[in-house]
Protein backbone atom coordinates (compact mmCIF):
# COMPACT_ATOMS: atom_id res chain seq x y z
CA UNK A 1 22.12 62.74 32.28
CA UNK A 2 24.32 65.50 33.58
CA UNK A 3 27.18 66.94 31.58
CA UNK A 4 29.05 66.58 34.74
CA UNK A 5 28.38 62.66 34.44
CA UNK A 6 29.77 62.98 30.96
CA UNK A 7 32.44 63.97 31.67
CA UNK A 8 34.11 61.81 34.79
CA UNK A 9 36.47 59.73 33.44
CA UNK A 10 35.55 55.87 33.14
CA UNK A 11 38.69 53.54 33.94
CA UNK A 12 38.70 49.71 32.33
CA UNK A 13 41.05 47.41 34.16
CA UNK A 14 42.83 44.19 32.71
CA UNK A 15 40.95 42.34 35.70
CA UNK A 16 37.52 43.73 33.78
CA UNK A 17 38.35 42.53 30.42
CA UNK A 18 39.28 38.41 30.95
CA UNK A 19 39.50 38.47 27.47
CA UNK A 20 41.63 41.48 26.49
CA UNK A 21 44.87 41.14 26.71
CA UNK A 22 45.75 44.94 25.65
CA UNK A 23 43.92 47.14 28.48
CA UNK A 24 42.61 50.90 27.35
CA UNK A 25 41.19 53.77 29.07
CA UNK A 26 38.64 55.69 28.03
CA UNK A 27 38.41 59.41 28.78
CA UNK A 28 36.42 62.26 28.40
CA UNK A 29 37.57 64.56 25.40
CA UNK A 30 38.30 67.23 27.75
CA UNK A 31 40.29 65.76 29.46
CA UNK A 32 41.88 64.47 26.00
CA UNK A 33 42.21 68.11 25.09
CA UNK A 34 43.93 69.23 28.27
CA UNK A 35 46.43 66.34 27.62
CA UNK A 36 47.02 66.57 24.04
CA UNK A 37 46.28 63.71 22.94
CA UNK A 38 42.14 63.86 21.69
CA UNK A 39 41.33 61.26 18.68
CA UNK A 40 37.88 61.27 18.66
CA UNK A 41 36.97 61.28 22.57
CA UNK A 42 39.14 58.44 23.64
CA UNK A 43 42.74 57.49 23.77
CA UNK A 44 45.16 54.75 24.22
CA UNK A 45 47.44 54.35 26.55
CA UNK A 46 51.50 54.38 26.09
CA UNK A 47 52.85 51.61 23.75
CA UNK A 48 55.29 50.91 26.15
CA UNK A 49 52.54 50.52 29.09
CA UNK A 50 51.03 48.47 26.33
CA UNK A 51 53.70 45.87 25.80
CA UNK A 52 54.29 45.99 29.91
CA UNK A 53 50.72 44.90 30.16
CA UNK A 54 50.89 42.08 27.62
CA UNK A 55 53.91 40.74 28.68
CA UNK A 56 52.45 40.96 32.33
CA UNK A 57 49.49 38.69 30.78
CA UNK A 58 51.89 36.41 29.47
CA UNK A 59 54.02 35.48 31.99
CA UNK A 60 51.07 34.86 34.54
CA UNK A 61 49.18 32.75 31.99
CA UNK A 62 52.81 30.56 31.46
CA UNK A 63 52.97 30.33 35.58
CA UNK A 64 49.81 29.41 36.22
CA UNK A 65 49.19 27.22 33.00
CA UNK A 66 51.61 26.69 30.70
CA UNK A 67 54.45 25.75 32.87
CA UNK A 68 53.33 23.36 35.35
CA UNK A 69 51.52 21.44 32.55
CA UNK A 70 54.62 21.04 30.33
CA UNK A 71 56.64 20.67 33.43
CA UNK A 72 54.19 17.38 34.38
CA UNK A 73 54.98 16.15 30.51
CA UNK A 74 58.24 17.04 30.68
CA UNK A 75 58.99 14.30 33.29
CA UNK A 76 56.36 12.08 32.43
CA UNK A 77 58.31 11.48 29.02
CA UNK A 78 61.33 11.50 30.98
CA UNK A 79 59.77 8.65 32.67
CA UNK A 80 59.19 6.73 29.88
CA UNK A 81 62.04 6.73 28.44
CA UNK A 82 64.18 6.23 31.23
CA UNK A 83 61.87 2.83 31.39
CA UNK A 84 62.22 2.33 28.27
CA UNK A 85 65.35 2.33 28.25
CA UNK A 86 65.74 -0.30 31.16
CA UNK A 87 63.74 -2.41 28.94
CA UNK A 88 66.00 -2.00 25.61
CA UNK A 89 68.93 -2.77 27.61
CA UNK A 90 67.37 -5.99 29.66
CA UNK A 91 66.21 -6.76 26.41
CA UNK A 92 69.88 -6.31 24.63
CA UNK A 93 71.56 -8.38 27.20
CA UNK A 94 69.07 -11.00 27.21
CA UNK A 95 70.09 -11.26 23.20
CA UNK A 96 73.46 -11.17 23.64
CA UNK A 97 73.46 -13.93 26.00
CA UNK A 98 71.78 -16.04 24.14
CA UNK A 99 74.17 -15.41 21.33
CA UNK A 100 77.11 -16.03 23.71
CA UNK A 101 78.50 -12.54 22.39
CA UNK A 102 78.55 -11.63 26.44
CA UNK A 103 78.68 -13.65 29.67
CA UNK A 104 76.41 -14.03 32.22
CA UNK A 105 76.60 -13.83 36.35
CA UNK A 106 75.79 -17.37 38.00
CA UNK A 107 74.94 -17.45 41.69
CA UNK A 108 76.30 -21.30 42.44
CA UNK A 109 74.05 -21.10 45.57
CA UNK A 110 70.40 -19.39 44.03
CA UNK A 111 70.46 -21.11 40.03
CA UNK A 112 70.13 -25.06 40.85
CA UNK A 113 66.98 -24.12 43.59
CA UNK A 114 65.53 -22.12 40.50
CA UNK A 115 66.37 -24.94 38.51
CA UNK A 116 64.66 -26.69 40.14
CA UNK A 117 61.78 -24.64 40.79
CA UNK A 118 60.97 -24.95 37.05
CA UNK A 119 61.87 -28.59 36.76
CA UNK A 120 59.49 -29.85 39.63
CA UNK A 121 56.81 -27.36 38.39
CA UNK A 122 56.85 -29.56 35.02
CA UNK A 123 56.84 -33.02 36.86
CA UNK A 124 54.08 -31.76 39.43
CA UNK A 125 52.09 -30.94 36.41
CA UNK A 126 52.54 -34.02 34.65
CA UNK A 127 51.68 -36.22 37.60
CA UNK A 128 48.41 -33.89 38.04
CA UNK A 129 47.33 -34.49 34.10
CA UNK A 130 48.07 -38.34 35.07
CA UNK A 131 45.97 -38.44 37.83
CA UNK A 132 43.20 -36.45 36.37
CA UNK A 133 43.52 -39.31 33.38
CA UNK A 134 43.17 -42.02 36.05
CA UNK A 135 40.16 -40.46 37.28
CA UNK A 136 38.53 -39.96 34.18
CA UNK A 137 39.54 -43.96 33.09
CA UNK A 138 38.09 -44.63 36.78
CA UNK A 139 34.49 -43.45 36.13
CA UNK A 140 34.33 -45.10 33.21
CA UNK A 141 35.28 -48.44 34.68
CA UNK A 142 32.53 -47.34 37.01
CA UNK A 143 30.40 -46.72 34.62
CA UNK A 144 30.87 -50.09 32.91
CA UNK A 145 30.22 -52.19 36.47
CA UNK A 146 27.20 -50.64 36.81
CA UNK A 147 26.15 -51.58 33.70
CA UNK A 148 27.50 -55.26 34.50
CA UNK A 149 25.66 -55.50 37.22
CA UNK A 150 22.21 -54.50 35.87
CA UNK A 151 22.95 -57.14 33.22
CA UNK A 152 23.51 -59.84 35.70
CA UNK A 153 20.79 -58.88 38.15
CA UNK A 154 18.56 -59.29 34.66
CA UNK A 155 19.68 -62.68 34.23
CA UNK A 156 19.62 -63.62 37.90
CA UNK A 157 15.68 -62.79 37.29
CA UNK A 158 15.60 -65.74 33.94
CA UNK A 159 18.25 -68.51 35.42
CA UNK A 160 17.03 -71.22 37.78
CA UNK A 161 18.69 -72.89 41.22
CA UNK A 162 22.11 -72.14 41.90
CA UNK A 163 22.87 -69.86 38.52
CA UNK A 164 20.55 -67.64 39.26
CA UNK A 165 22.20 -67.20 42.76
CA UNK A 166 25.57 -66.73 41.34
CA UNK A 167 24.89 -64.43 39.09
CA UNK A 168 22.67 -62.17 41.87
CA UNK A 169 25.86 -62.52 43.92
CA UNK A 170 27.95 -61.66 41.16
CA UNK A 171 25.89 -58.66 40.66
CA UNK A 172 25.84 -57.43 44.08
CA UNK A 173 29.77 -57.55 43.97
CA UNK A 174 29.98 -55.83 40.90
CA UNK A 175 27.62 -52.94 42.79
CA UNK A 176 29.57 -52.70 45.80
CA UNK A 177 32.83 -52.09 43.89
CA UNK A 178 31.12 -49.33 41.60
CA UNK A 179 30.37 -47.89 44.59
CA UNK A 180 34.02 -48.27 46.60
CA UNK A 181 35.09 -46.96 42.91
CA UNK A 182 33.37 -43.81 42.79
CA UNK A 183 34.75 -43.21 46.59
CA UNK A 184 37.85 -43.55 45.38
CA UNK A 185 37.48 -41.08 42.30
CA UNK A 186 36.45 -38.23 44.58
CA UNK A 187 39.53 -39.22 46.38
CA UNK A 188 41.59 -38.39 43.10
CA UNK A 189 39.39 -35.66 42.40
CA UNK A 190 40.63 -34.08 45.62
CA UNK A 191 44.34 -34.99 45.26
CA UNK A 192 44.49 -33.18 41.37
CA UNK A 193 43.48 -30.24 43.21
CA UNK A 194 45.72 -30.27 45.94
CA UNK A 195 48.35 -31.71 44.11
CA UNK A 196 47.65 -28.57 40.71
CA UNK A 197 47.60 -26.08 43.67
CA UNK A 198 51.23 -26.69 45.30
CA UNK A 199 52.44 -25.79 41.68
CA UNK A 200 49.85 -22.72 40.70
CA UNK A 201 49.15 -20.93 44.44
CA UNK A 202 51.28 -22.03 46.58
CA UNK A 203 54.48 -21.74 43.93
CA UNK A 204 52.85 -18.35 42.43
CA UNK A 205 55.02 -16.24 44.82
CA UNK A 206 58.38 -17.61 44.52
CA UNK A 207 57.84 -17.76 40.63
CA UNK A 208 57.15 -14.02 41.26
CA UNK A 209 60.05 -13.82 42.78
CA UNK A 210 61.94 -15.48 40.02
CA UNK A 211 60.63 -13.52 37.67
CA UNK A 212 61.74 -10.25 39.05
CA UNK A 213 65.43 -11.96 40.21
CA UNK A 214 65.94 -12.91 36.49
CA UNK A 215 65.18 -9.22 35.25
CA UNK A 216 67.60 -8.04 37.96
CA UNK A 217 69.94 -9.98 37.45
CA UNK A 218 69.84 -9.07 33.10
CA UNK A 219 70.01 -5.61 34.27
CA UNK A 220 73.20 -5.79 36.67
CA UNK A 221 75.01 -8.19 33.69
CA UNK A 222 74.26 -5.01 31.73
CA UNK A 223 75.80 -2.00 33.88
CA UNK A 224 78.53 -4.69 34.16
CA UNK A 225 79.33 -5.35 30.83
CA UNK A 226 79.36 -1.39 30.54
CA UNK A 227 81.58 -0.27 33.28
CA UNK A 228 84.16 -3.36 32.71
CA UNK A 229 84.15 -1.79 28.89
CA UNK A 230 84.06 1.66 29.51
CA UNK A 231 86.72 0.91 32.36
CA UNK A 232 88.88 -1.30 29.73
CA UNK A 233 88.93 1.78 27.06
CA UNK A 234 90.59 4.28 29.58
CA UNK A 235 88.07 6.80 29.28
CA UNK A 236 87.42 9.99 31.79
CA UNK A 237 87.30 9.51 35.27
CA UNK A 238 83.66 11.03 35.16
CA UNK A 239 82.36 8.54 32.87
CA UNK A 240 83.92 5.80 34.75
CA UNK A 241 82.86 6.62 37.96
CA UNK A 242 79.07 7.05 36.37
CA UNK A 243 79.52 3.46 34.85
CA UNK A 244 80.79 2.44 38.11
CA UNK A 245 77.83 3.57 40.06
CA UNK A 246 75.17 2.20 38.22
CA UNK A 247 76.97 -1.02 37.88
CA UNK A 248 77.43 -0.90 42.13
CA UNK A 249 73.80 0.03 42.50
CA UNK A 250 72.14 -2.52 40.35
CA UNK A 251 74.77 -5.18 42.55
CA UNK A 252 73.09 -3.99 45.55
CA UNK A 253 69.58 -4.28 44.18
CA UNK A 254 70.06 -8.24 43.41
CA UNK A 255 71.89 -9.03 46.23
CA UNK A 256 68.72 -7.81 48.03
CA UNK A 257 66.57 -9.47 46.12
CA UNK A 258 68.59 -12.64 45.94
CA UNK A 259 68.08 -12.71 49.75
CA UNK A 260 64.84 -12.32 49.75
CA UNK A 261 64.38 -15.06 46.89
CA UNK A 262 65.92 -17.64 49.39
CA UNK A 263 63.94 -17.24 51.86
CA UNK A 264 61.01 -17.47 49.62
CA UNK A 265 61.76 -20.64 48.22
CA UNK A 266 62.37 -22.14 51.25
CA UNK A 267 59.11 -21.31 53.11
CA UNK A 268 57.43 -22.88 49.54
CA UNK A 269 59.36 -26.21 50.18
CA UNK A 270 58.29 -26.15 53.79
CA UNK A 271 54.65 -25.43 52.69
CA UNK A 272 54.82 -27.96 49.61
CA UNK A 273 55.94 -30.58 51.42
CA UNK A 274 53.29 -30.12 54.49
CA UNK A 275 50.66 -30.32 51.87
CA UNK A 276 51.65 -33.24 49.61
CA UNK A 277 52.61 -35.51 52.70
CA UNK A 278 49.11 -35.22 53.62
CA UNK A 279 47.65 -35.28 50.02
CA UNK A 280 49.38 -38.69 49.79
CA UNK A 281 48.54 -40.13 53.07
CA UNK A 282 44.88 -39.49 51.98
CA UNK A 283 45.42 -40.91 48.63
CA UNK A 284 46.52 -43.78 50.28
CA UNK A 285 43.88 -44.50 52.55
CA UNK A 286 41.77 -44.03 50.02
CA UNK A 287 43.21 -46.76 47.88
CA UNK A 288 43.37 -49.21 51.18
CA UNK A 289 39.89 -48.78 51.52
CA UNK A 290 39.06 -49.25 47.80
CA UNK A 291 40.92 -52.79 47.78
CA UNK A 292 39.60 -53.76 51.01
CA UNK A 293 36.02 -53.17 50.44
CA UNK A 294 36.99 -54.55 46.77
CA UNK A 295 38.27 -57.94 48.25
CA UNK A 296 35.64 -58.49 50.30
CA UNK A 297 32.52 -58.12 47.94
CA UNK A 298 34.50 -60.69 46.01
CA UNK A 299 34.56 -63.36 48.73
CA UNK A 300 33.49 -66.66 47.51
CA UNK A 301 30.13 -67.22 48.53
CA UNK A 302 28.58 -70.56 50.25
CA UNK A 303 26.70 -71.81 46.93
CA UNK A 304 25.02 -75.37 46.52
C-alpha cells in the first residue's frame, strides 16, 4: 500500500452508520498535525457539530416515527372516550328516568306505534307457540288413529257377518282421517313459520330502527337536561351557547331518525298484513278440507 493511500483522508457519513447516532471523521495524523488537533491519528469533530447532528437524528426519527404513531393513538383514545362518554351519559339518563329524578321527551305521534310494535311482537309470538302446540297435539292424535285403525282392521280379520264389516269400515275411516290429519299438520307447520317470520324478519328492521330511535332519543333528553340547567344557572354565554348546540344537534339527529322510523313501520304493517291475510286464508282452506274429507269418511255406511 502506498503512503500516499495512507494518507487521503477517509470521510464516515451519518447515512453510513444507521446505527450511530454521533457521526466522526477519521483523518490522517498529518493532517491532524497541520490542524492541531492529533490524539492518536484520529479526531472528533466539534461538540457543537456533535449535538447539531444528534438533534438532526432526533427530530427525523420523531417525524417519521414517533409522531405520526402517537398522533394515530392520540385520537384513537380520543375516540374512545368521546364514545364512551356518549355511553355514560345515555346510560345516566336512562337511570335517572327510571328514577323519575328527570323527565323524558314523548313523541304523541311515534310512542303508541312503538307500543305497539312490542305489544303485537308478544301476541304474534304467543299465537306461534300455540299453534306449534296444536301441531304437536295433532300428530299425536294422528298417531293414535293409526293405531285405531290397525286395531280394528285386526278385529275385522276375527269377527263374522256384519261386525266384521263395521269394524273394516270403521277402520278405513279412521285411516282416511289420519291421513286428512297429517295434511292438515303440514298446513300448521307452514303457518308457525310464516306466522314466527312476520315477527323475527320481517319486524327485524323496524326493531332496528327502534333500537337506535330509543338511544337517540336518551341522548337528546340528555343535552336537554344540560342546556335547560346550564341555561337556568346563568352561566357564560360560551358555555351556554356550547350546551345549546349540542342540545340543537342531537334535536336534529332524532327528528331525522324519527322520520325515517315512520316510514319504516309503516311499510312493516303493509308487508305484515300482505303476509298473514294469506297465511290465514291458507290455514283456512286447510281446515275446510280437513272437515270435509273428515265428514265424509264418516258417512254411515249401507250395512245389513
Amino acid at each position: 500500500m502506498d503512503a500516499s493511500d495512507e494518507n487521503k483522508a477517509v470521510d464516515v457519513s451519518v447515512d453510513d452508520l444507521e446505527m450511530t447516532l454521533v457521526p466522526a471523521t477519521v483523518v490522517s495524523s498529518e493532517e491532524n498535525y497541520q490542524e492541531g488537533n492529533t490524539t492518536n491519528g484520529t479526531t472528533e469533530v466539534s461538540e457543537g457539530e456533535e449535538k447539531a447532528s444528534v438533534i438532526k437524528s432526533i427530530s427525523n426519527w420523531w417525524q417519521t416515527k414517533a409522531k405520526p404513531s402517537l398522533s394515530n393513538d392520540l385520537q384513537y383514545v380520543k375516540g374512545e372516550l368521546n364514545d364512551s362518554g356518549r355511553k355514560l351519559r345515555i346510560f345516566k339518563q336512562k337511570i335517572n328516568e327510571q328514577f323519575g329524578s328527570v323527565n323524558r321527551t314523548i313523541d304523541l305521534e311515534l310512542q303508541p306505534l312503538l307500543d305497539v310494535l312490542v305489544k303485537r311482537k308478544h301476541e304474534y309470538m304467543r299465537m306461534t307457540e300455540l299453534s306449534k302446540r296444536l301441531m304437536f297435539q295433532l300428530k299425536a292424535v294422528m298417531k293414535t288413529q293409526q293405531e285405531l285403525a290397525m286395531a280394528m282392521a285386526t278385529l275385522a280379520g276375527s269377527e263374522v257377518d256384519n261386525l266384521s264389516e263395521n269394524f273394516k269400515y270403521h277402520s278405513n275411516a279412521q285411516e282416511t282421517m289420519s291421513t286428512n290429519l297429517e295434511e292438515l299438520v303440514v298446513a300448521l307447520e307452514r303457518f308457525h313459520m310464516n306466522a314466527n317470520a312476520a315477527v323475527t324478519t320481517l319486524a327485524s328492521q323496524a326493531f332496528q330502527y327502534k333500537s337506535c330511535y330509543d338511544t337517540t332519543r336518551l341522548e337528546y333528553d340528555s343535552h336537554r337536561t344540560k342546556y335547560e340547567k346550564v341555561k337556568a344557572s346563568n352561566s357564560n354565554s360560551t358555555v351556554v351557547s356550547a350546551a345549546e348546540e349540542k342540545f340543537l344537534d342531537a334535536y336534529n339527529r332524532m327528528q331525522a331518525l324519527r322520520t325515517e322510523i315512520l316510514s319504516v313501520l309503516a311499510d312493516y304493517d303493509t308487508k305484515r298484513a300482505a303476509s298473514m291475510n294469506s297465511e290465514l286464508q291458507a290455514l283456512l282452506l286447510s281446515f275446510n278440507s280437513h272437515f270435509s274429507k273428515g265428514i265424509e269418511a264418516l258417512q254411515t255406511p249401507n250395512l245389513n
